[in-house]
Protein backbone atom coordinates (compact mmCIF):
# COMPACT_ATOMS: atom_id res chain seq x y z
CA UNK A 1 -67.32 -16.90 82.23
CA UNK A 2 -64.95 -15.49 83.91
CA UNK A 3 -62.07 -15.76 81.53
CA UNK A 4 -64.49 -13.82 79.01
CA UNK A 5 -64.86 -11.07 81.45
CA UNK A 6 -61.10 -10.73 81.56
CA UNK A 7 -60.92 -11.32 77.65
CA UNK A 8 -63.10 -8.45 77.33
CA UNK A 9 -61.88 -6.26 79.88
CA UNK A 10 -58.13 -6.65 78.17
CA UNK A 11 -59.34 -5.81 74.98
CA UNK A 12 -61.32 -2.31 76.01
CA UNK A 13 -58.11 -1.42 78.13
CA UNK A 14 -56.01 -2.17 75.00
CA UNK A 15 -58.34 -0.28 72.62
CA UNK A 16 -58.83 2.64 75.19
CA UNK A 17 -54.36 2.72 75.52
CA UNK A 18 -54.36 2.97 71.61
CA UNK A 19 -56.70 5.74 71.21
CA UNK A 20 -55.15 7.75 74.12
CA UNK A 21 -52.18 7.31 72.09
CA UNK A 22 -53.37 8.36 68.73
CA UNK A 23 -54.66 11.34 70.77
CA UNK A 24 -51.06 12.59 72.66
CA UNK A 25 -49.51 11.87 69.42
CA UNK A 26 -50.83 14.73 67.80
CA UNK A 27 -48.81 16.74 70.90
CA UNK A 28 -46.04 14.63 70.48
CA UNK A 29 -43.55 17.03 68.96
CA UNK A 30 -44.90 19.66 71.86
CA UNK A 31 -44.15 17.26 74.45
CA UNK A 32 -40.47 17.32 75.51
CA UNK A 33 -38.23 16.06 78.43
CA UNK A 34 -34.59 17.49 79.05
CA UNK A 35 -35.13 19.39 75.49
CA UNK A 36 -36.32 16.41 73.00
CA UNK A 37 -39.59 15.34 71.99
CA UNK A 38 -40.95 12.43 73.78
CA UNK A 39 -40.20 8.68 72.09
CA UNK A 40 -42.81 6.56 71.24
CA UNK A 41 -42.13 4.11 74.90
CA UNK A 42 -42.35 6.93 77.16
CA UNK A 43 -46.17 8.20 74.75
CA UNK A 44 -47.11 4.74 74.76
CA UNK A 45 -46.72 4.69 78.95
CA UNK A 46 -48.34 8.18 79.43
CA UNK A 47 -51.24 6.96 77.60
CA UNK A 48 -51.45 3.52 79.65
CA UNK A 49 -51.41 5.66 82.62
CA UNK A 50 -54.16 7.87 81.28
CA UNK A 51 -56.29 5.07 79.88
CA UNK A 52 -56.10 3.15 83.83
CA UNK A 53 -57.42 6.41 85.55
CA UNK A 54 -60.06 7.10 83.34
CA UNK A 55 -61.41 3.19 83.66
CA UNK A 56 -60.67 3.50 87.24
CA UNK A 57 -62.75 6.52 87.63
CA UNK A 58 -65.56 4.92 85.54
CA UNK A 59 -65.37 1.67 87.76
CA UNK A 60 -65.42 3.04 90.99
CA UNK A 61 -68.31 5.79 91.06
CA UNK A 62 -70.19 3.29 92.45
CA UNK A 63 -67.82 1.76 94.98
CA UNK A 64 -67.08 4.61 97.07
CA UNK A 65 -70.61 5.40 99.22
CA UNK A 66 -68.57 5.48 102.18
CA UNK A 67 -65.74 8.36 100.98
CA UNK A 68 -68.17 10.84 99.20
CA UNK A 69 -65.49 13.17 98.64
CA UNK A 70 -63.16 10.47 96.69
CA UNK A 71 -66.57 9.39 94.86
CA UNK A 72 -67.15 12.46 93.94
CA UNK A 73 -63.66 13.62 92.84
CA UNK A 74 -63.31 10.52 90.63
CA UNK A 75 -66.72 11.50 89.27
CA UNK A 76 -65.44 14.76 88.05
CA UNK A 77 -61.79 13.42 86.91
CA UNK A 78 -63.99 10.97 85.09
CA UNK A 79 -66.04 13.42 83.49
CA UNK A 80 -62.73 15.65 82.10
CA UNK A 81 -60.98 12.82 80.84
CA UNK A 82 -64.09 11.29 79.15
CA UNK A 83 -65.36 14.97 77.84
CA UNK A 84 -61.55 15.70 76.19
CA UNK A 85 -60.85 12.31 74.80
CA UNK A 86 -63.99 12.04 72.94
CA UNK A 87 -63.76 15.64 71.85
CA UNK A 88 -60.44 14.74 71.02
CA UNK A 89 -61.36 11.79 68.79
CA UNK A 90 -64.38 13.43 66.96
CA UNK A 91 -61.92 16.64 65.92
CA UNK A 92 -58.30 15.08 65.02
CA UNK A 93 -59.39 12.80 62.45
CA UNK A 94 -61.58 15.79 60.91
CA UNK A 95 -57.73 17.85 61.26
CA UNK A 96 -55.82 15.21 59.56
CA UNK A 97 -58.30 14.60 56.87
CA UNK A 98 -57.88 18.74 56.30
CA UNK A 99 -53.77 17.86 56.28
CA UNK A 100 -53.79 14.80 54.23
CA UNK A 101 -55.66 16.88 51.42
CA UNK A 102 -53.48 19.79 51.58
CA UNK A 103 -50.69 17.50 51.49
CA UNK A 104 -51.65 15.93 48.04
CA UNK A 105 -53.13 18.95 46.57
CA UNK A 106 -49.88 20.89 47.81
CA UNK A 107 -51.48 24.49 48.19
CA UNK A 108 -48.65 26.24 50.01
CA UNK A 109 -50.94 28.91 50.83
CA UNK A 110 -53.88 27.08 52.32
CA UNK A 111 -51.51 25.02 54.42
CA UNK A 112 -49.65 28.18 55.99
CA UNK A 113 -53.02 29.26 56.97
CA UNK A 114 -54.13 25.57 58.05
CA UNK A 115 -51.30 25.21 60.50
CA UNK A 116 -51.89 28.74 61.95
CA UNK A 117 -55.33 27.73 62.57
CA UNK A 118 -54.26 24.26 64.13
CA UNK A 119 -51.60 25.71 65.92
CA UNK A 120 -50.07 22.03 66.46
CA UNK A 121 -53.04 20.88 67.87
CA UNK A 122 -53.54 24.17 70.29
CA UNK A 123 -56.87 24.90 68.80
CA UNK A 124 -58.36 20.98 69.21
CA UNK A 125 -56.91 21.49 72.85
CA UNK A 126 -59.04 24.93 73.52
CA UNK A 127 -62.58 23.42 71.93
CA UNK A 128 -62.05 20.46 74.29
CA UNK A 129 -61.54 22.26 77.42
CA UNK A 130 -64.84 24.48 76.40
CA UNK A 131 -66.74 21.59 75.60
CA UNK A 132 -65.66 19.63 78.53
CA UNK A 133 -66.51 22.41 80.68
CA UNK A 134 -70.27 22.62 79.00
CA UNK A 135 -70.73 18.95 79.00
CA UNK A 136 -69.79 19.02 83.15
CA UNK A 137 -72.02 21.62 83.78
CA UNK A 138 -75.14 20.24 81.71
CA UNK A 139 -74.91 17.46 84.09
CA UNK A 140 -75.81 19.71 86.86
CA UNK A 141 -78.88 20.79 85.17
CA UNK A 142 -82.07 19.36 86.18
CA UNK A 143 -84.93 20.26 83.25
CA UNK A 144 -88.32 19.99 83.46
CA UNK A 145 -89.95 18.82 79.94
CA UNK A 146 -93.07 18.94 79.46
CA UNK A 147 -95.99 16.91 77.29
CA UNK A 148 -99.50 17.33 76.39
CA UNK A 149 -101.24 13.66 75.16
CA UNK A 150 -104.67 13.53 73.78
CA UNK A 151 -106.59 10.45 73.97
CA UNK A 152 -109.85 9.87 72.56
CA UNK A 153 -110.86 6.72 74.87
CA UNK A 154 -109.98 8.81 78.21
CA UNK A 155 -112.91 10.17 80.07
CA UNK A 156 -111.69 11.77 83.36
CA UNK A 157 -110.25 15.00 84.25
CA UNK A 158 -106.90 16.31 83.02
CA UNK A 159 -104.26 13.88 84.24
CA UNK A 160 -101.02 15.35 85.32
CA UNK A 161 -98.14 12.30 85.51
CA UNK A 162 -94.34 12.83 86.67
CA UNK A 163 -92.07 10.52 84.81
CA UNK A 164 -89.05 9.59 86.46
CA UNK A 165 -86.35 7.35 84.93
CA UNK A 166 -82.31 6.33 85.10
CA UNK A 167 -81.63 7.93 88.36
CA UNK A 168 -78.95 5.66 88.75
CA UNK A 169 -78.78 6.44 92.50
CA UNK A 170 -75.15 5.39 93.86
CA UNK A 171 -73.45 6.55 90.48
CA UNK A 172 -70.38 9.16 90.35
CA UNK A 173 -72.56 12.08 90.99
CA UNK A 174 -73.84 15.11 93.38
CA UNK A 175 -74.77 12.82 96.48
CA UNK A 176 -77.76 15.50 96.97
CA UNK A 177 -79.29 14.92 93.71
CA UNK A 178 -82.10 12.40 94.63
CA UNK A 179 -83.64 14.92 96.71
CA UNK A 180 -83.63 17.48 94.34
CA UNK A 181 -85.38 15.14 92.33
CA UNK A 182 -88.34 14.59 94.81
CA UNK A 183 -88.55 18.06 95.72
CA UNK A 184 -88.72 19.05 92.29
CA UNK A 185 -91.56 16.15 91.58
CA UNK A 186 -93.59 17.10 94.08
CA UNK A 187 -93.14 21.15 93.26
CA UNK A 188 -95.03 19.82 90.22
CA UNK A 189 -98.32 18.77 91.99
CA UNK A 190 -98.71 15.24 90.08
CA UNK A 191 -101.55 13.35 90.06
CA UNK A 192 -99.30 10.37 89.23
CA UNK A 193 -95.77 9.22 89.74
CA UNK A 194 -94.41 7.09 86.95
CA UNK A 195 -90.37 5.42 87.83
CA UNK A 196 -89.50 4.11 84.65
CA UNK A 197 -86.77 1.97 86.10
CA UNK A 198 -82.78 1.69 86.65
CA UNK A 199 -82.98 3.65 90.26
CA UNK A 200 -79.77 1.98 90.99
CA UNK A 201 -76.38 0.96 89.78
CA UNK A 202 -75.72 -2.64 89.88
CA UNK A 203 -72.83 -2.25 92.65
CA UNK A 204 -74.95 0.97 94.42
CA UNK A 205 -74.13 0.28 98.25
CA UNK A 206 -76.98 -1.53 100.55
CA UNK A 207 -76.42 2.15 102.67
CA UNK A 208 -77.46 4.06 99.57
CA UNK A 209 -80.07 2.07 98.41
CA UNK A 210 -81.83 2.27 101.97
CA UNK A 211 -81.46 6.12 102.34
CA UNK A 212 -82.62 5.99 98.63
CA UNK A 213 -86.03 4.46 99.67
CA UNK A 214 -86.22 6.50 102.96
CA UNK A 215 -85.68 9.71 100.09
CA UNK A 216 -88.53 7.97 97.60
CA UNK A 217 -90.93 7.77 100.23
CA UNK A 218 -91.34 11.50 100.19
CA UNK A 219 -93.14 11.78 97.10
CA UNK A 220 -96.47 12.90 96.79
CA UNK A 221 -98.97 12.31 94.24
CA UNK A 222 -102.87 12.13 94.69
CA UNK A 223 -102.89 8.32 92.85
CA UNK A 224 -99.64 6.98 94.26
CA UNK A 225 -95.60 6.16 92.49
CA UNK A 226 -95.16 3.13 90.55
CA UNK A 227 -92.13 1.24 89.70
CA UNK A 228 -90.63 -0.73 87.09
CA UNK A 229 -87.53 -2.44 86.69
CA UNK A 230 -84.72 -1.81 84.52
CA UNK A 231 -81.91 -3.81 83.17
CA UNK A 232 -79.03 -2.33 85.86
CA UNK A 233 -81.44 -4.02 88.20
CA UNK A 234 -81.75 -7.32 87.39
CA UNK A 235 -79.97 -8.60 89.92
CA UNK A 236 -81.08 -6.70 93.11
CA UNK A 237 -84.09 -8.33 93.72
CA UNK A 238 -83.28 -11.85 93.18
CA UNK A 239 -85.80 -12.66 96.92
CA UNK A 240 -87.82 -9.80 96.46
CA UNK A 241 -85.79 -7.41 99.17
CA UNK A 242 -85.83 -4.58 96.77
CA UNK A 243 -89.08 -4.73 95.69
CA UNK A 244 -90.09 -4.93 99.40
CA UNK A 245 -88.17 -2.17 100.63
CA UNK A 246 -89.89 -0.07 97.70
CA UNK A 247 -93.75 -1.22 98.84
CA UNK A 248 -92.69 -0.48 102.29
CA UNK A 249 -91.67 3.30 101.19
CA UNK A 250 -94.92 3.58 99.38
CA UNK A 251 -94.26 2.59 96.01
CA UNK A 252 -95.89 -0.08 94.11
CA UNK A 253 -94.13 -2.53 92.17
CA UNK A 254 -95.07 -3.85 88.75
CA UNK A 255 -93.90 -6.88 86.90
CA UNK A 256 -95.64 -7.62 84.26
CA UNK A 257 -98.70 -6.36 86.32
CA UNK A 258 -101.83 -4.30 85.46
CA UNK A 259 -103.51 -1.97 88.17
CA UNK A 260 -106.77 0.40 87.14
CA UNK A 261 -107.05 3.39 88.24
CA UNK A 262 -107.45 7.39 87.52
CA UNK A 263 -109.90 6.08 84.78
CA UNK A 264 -107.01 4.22 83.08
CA UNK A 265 -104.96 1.13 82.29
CA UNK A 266 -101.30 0.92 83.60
CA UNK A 267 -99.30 -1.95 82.46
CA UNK A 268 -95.69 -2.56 84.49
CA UNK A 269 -93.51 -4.74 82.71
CA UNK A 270 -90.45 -6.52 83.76
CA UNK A 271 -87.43 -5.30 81.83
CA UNK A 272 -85.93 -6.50 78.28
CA UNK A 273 -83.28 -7.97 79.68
CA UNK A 274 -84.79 -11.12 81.16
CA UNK A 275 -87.64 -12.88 81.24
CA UNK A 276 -90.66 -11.73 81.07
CA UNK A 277 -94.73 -11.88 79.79
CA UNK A 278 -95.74 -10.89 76.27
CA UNK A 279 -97.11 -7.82 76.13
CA UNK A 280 -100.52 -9.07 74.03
CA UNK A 281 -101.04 -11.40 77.15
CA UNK A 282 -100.65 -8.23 79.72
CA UNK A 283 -103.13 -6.13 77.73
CA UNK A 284 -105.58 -8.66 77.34
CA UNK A 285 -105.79 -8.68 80.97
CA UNK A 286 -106.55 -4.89 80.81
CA UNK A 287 -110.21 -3.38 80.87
CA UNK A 288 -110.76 -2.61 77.25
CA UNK A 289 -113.05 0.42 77.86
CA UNK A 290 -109.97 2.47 79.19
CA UNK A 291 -106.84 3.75 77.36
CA UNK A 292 -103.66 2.16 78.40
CA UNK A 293 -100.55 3.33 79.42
CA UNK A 294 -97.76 1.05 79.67
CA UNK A 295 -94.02 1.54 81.47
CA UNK A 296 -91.30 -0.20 79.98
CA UNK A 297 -87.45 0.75 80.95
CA UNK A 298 -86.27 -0.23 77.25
CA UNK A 299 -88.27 1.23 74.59
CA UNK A 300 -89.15 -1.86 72.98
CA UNK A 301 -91.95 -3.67 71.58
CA UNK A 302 -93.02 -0.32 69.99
CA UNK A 303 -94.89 -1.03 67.08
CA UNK A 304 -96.45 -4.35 69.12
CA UNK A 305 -97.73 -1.97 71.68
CA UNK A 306 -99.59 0.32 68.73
CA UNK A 307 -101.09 -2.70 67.20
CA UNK A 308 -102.43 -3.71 70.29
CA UNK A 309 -104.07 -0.32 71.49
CA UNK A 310 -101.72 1.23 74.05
CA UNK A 311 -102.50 4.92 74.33
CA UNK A 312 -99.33 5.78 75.82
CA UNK A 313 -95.89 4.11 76.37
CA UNK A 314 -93.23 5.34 78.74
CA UNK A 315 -89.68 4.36 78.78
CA UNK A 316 -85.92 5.49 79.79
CA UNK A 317 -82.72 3.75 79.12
CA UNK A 318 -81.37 5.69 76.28
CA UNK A 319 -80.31 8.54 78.15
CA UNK A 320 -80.84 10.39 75.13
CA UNK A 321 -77.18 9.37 74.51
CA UNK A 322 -75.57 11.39 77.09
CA UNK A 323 -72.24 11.88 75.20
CA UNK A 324 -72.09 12.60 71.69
CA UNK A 325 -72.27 10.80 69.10
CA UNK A 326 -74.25 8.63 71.71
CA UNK A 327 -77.51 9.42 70.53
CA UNK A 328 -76.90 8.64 66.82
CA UNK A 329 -75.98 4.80 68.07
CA UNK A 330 -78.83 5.04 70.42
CA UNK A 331 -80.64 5.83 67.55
CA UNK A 332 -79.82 2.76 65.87
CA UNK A 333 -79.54 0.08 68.81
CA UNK A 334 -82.84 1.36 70.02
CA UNK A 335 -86.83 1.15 68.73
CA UNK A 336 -86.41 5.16 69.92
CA UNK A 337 -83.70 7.32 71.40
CA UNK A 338 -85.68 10.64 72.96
CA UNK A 339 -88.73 12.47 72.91
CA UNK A 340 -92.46 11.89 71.68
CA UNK A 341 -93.23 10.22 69.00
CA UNK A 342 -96.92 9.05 67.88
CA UNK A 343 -98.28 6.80 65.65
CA UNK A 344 -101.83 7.12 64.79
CA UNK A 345 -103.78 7.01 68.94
CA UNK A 346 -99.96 5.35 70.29
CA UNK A 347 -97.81 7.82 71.52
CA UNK A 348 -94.53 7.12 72.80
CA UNK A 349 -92.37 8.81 75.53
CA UNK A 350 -88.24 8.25 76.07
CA UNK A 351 -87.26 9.84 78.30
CA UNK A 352 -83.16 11.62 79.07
CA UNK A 353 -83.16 10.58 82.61
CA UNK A 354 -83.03 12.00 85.90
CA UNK A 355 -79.70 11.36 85.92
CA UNK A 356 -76.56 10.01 83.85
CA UNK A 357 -74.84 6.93 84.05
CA UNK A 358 -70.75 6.66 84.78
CA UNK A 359 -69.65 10.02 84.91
CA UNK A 360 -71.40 13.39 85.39
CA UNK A 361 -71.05 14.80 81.62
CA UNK A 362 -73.54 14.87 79.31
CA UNK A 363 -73.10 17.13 75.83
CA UNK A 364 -76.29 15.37 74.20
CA UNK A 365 -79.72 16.43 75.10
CA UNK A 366 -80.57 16.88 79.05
CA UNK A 367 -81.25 15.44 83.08
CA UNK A 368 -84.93 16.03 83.29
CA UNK A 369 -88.09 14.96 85.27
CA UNK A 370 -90.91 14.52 81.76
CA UNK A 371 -94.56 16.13 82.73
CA UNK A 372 -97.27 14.85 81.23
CA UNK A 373 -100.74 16.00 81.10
CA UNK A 374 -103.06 13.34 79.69
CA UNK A 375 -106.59 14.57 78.25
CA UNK A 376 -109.26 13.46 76.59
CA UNK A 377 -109.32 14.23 73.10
């Protein structure tokens, strides 16, 4: 096993080298030491270099709780060198597609004003830095989105859930940002509190996870917070500890679990990636006079879940992509990547996150807390 994890982690440093060098290439003939261009060694080292801090930065967000100001620098070094290199990537083959063609089609004109436009790779340079900039500050952003679900078998009076999800508390980010979270929840006045999983990193420090749950216990809600699991989890609560420390803060725990209350069904399952119950055996055990809502980190089982009468799933996970093109292979890896979608009396929420994962840039979609009021139809 371990031999694979080296394997692996050779290959991505290899394949993250290479395309920092197909990036600095295109700067190649700008880049010059004692008045010639740089040879291919000395690109090849800069973009070995440049490749081991950006890993670094991505590796250690989570291994710094006790030197916030490192953790947080490496967050934001992170965050530039991930926002330019995939800007980077996404625009220079687009620029020498545009070069190859003028090349073979040999319009003198329409290359003169091609390379005044490119401005040897200037003008990729200038969108990078903007977009980096926008993708930096998105991640400081904290939105509040909001959903209206009608349900026909619901009875009681207007429901008004909070939907947390992917805090990912111990991550490269603002060390503040879990109590902006709560404060913000509990601005809302919810009925409910829904955490939809992946609180934590896998390596978050025991320090952070206990001021974490000290943090938690301060939301409010008139029918309590409930937790589920998620996948960066799995292996925080092999005795229980985590799940203890979370009842003891208030919060109630659910794997593969149902609890009634509020005039509804909710359904906690354990997350994709282990073991778990089938979902027909959980609703079974679920009164079948009350709509059902179900919490599932992953959005999976989708189509299951409408075939089996739940009212209302909520999930996370996807971040909603977080960097582009993220959310078009979140798209496809996933049942769902963001947003509501309904079929027939199912509806489905995925939510962005509370948070991102890595590095603190996001240029697809948003950090938000989802608000849901559910009514009866």
């Amino acid at each position: 096993m371990q031999f694979y994890a080296m394997l692996i982690g050779g290959i991505l440093l290899l394949t993250v080298v290479a395309l920092h060098y197909y990036i600095l290439q295109h700067f190649r003939s700008s880049m010059h030491m004692k008045g010639k261009s740089l040879k291919k060694p000395v690109v090849w080292g800069i973009s070995a270099a440049m490749a081991a801090t950006m890993l670094l930065c991505l590796a250690s967000g989570s291994a710094l709780p006790y030197l916030p100001w490192l953790q947080q620098g490496m967050g934001l070094l992170g965050a530039i060198m991930i926002g330019m290199m995939t800007t980077c990537l996404l625009l220079f083959p687009i620029c020498d597609g545009i070069a190859l063609i003028l090349k073979k089609t040999k319009l003198q004109k329409a290359t003169a004003i091609w390379r005044k436009i490119y401005a040897g790779g200037l003008s990729v340079l200038l969108i990078a830095v903007a977009i980096t900039g926008y993708g930096i500050w998105n991640a400081t952003v904290l939105h509040q989105t909001k959903y209206t679900i009608s349900v026909e078998a619901y009875n009681g009076k207007p429901l008004s859930i909070a939907i947390l999800s992917d805090i990912h508390e111990g991550s490269a980010l603002r060390r503040d940002h879990l109590e902006r979270i709560v404060a913000k929840t509990n601005a809302m006045y919810p009925d409910l509190v829904l955490i939809c999983g992946d609180l934590f990193d896998e390596n978050t420090a025991k320090a952070e996870r206990t001021t974490a749950y000290q943090t938690l216990a301060k939301l409010q809600s008139e029918y309590g917070v409930f937790f589920v699991f998620g996948n960066h989890e799995r292996n925080l609560n092999p005795d229980g500890a985590m799940r203890h420390a979370l009842e003891t803060a208030g919060i109630t725990v659910l794997e593969d679990e149902v609890v009634t209350l509020a005039g509804l069904n909710i359904i906690g399952r354990k997350d994709a990636s282990g073991n778990r119950a089938a979902l027909d055996t959980l609703v079974a055990q679920a009164d079948p006079n009350l709509p059902t809502l179900l919490m599932d980190h992953q959005p999976k089982d989708t189509a299951q879940a409408a075939t089996l009468g739940v009212d209302l799933q909520v999930s996370g996970h996807t971040h909603g992509g977080q960097i582009f093109p993220g959310g078009w292979i979140s798209e496809a890896v996933n049942e769902a990547n963001y947003g509501l979608r309904r079929d027939e009396a199912y509806h489905l929420i995925v939510s962005s996150g509370c948070n991102l994962w890595g590095v603190p840039f996001r240029t697809e979609k948003h950090t938000e807390i989802v608000s849901v009021t559910l009514q009866s139809a």
